[in-house]
Protein backbone atom coordinates (compact mmCIF):
# COMPACT_ATOMS: atom_id res chain seq x y z
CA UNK A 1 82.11 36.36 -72.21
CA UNK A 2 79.17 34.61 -71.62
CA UNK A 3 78.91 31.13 -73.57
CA UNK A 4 75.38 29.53 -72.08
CA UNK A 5 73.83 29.93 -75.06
CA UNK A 6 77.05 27.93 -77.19
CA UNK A 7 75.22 24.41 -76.73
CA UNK A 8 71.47 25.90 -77.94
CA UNK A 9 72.86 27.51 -80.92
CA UNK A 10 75.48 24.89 -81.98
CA UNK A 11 72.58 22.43 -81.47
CA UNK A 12 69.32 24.50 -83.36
CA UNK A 13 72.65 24.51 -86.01
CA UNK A 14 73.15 20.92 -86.09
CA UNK A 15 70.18 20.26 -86.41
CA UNK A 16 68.23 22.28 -89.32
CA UNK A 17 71.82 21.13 -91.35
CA UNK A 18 70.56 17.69 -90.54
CA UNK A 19 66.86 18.44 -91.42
CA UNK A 20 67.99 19.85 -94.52
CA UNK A 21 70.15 17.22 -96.11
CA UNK A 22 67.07 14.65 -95.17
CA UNK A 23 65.10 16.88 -97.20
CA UNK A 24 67.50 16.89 -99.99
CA UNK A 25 67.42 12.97 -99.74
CA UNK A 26 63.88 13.14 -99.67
CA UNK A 27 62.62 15.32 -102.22
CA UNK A 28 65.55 15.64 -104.48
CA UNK A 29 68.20 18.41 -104.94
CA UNK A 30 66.40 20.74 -107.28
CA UNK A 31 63.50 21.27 -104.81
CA UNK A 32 65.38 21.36 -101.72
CA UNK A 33 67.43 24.10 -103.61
CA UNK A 34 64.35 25.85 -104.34
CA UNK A 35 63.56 26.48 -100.38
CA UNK A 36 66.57 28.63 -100.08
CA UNK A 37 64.51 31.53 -101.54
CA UNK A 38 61.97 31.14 -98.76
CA UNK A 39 64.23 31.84 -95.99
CA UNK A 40 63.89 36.05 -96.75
CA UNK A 41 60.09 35.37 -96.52
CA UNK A 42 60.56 33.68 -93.33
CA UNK A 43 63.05 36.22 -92.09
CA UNK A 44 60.52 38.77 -92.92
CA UNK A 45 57.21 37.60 -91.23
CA UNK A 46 59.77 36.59 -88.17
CA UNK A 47 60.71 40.18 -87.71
CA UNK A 48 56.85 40.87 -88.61
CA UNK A 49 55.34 38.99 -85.67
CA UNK A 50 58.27 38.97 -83.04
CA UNK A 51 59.55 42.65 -83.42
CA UNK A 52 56.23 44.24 -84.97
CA UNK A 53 57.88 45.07 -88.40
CA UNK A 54 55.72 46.74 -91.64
CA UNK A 55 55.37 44.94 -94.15
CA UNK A 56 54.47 46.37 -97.31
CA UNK A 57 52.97 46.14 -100.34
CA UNK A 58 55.80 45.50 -102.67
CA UNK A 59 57.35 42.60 -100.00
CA UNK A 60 53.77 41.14 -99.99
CA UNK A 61 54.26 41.32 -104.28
CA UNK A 62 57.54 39.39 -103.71
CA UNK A 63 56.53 36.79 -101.29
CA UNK A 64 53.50 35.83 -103.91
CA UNK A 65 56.19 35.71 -106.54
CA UNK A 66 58.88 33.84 -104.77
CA UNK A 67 56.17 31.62 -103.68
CA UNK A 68 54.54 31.06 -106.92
CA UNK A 69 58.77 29.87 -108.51
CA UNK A 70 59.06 27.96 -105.45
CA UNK A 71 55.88 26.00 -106.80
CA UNK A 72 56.98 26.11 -110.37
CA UNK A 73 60.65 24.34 -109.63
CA UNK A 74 58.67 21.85 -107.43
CA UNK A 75 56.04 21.07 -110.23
CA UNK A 76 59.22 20.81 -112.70
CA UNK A 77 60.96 18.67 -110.57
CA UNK A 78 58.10 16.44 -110.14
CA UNK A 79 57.58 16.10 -114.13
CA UNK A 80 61.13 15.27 -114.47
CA UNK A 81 61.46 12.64 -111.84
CA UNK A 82 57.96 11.26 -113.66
CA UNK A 83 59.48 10.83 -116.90
């Protein structure tokens, strides 16, 4: 069993964990939370560009809606941290 790639992956690992609870810290936990549902869009245009995936018409429907709820739990966040 080959384990080169242990170090990269424990490391990219480490790391985005790290990103992310800045970003919690940052922005708060209800819009942090509210990435999550990006990571399927990501995971999506990923396979799009690097493996030449389709994508169709009803995943470019749901990327504009999880999108447009990802905006809606940041604006709501904002208006709550306002007040």
């Amino acid at each position: 069993m080959d384990l080169g790639h242990l170090p990269r992956g424990l490391f990219s690992t480490v790391l985005t964990y790290v990103w992310f609870a800045r970003g919690i810290d940052r922005i708060g936990p209800t819009a942090a939370a509210s990435y999550v549902f990006l990571v399927p869009v990501f995971g999506v245009l990923s396979g799009w560009v690097l493996l030449g995936e389709s994508i169709g018409a009803s995943m470019l429907v749901g990327f504009v809606l999880i999108v447009i709820g990802v905006r809606q739990v940041q604006r709501e966040s904002e208006r709550l941290t306002v007040n």
